[in-house]
Protein backbone atom coordinates (compact mmCIF):
# COMPACT_ATOMS: atom_id res chain seq x y z
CA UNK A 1 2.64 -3.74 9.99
CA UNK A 2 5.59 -2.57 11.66
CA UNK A 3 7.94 -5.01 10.64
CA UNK A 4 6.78 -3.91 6.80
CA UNK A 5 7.17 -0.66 7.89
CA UNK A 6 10.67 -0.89 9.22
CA UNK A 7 11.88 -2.92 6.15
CA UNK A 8 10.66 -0.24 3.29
CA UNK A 9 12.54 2.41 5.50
CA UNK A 10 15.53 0.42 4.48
CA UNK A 11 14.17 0.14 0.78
CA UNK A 12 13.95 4.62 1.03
CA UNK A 13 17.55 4.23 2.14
CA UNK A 14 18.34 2.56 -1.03
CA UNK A 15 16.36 4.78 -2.57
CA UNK A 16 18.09 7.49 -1.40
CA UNK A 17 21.31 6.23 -2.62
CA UNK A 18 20.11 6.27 -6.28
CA UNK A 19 18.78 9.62 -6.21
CA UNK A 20 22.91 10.75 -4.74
CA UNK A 21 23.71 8.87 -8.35
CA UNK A 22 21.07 10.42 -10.40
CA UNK A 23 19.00 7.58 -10.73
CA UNK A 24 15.09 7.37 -10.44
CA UNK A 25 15.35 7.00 -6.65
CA UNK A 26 13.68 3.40 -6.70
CA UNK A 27 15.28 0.76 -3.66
CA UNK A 28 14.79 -2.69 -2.62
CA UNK A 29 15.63 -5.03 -0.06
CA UNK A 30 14.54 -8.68 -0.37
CA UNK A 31 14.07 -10.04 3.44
CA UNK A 32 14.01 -13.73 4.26
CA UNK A 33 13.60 -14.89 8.06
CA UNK A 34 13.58 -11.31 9.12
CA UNK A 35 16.71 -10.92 7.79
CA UNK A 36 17.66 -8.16 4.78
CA UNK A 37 19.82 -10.62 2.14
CA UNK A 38 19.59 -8.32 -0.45
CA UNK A 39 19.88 -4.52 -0.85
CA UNK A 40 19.42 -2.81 -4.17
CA UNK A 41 18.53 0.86 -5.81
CA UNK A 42 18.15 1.22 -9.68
CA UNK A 43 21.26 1.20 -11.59
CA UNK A 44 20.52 1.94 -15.29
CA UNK A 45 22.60 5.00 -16.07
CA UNK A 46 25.35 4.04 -13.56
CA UNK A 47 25.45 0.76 -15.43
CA UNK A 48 24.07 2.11 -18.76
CA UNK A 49 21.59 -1.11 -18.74
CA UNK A 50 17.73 -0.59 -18.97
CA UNK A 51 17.35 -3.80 -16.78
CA UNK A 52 19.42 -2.57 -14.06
CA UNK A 53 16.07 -1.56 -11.76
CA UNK A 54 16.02 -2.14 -8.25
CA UNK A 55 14.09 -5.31 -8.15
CA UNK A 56 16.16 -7.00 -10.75
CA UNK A 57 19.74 -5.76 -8.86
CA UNK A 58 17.71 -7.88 -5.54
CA UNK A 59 16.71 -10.63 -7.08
CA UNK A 60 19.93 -11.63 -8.37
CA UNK A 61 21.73 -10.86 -5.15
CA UNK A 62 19.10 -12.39 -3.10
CA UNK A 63 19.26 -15.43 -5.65
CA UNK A 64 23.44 -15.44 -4.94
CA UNK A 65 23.20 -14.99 -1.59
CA UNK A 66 20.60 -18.30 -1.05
CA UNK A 67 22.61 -20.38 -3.74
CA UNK A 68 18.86 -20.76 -5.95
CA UNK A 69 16.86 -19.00 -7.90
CA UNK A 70 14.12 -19.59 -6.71
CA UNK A 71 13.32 -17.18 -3.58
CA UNK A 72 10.64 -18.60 -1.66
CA UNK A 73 9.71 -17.86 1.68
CA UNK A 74 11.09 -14.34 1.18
CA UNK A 75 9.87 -10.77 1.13
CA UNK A 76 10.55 -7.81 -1.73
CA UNK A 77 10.43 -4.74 0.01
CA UNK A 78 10.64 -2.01 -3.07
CA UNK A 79 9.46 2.03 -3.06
CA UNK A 80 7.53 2.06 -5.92
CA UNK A 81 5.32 -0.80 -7.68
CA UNK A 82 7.31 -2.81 -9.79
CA UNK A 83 7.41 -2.85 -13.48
CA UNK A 84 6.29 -5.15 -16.28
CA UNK A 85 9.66 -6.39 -16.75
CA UNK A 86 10.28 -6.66 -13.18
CA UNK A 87 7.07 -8.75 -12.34
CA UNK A 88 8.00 -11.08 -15.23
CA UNK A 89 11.36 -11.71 -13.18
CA UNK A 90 9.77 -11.94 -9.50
CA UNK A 91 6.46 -14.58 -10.98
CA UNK A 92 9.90 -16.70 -12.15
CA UNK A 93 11.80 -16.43 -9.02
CA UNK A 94 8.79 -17.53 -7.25
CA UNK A 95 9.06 -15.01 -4.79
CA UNK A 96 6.35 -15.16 -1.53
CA UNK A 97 5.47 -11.56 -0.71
CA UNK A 98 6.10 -8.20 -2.37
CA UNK A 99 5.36 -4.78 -0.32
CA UNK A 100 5.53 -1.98 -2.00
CA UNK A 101 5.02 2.15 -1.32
CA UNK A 102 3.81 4.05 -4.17
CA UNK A 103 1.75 2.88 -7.18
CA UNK A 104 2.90 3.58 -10.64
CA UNK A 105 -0.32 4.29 -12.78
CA UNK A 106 1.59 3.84 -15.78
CA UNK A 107 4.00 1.22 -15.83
CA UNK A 108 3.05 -1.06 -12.68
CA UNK A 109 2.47 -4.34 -13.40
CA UNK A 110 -1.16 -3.90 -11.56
CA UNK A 111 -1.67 -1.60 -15.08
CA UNK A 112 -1.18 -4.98 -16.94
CA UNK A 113 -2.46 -7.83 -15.06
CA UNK A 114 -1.35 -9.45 -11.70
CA UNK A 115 -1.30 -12.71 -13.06
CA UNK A 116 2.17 -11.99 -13.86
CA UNK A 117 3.04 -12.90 -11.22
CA UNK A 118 3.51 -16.56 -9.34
CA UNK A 119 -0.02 -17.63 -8.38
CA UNK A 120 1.47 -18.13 -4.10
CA UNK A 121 2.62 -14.17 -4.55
CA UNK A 122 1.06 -12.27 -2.38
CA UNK A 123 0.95 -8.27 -2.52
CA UNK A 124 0.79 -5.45 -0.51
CA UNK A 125 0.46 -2.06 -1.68
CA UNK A 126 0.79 1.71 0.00
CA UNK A 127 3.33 0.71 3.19
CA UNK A 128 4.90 4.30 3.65
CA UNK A 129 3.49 5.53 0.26
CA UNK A 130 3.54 9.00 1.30
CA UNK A 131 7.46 8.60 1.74
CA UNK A 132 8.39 6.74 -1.39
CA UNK A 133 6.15 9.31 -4.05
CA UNK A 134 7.80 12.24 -2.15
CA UNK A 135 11.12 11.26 -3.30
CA UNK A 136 10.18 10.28 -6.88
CA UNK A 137 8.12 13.62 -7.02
CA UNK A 138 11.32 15.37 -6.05
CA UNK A 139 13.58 13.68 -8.15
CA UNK A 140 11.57 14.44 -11.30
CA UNK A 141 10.61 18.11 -10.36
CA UNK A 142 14.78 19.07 -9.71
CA UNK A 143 15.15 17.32 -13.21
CA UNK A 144 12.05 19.40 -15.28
CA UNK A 145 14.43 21.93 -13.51
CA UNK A 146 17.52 21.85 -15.07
């Protein structure tokens, strides 16, 4: 629990970063061997690409940074639950674990059907949830502000 722990405070950080750029403060880090090979936060205005998310920034640098794309044996450590479109792209990469903070009650794949993803994934939800809907909370109440 602790390692989990220690990895989605690195996710936040990422997190962090995209709320500095105005983006839905969602970050990643994709761990393999206790190792962080991948860091990513959503990019979609910066890059003015709807599948710029967090997840999908990851897999590709996690995917460079092995030299496959398929990412067994690794870990997605990501604030909030991923998307439709992102589950589509972790059940093809094959990916081993995914821990996640907050649930998303309206777009998270969970909404859908797990099945998405590769049949080996396995999931954990809620690891520093309290953390990871502050800062989406925030985000979204200083933008209904101004």
């Amino acid at each position: 629990m602790e390692n989990h722990k220690k990895f989605m405070k690195e996710a936040l950080k990422e997190a962090q970063k995209a709320f500095i750029l105005d983006e839905v403060p969602i970050g990643a880090v994709i761990v393999a061997e206790n190792k962080i090979i991948a860091r990513a936060h959503n990019l979609t205005q910066q890059l003015n690409d709807v599948t710029a998310h967090a997840e999908m920034q990851a897999i590709t640098s996690a995917a460079n940074y092995i030299g496959g794309k398929y990412l067994t044996d690794c870990t997605l450590y990501v604030t909030v639950e991923p998307c439709f479109m992102c589950a589509g792209a972790l059940g093809w990469s094959q990916i081993s674990n995914i821990v996640y903070g907050a649930g998303d009650s309206k777009k998270g794949f969970s909404q859908l059907n797990q099945s998405i993803l590769h049949p080996k994934t396995k999931v954990i939800a809620g690891i520093l949830s309290e953390e990871c809907e502050a800062l989406i909370k925030e985000f979204f109440l200083k933008k209904r502000k101004s």
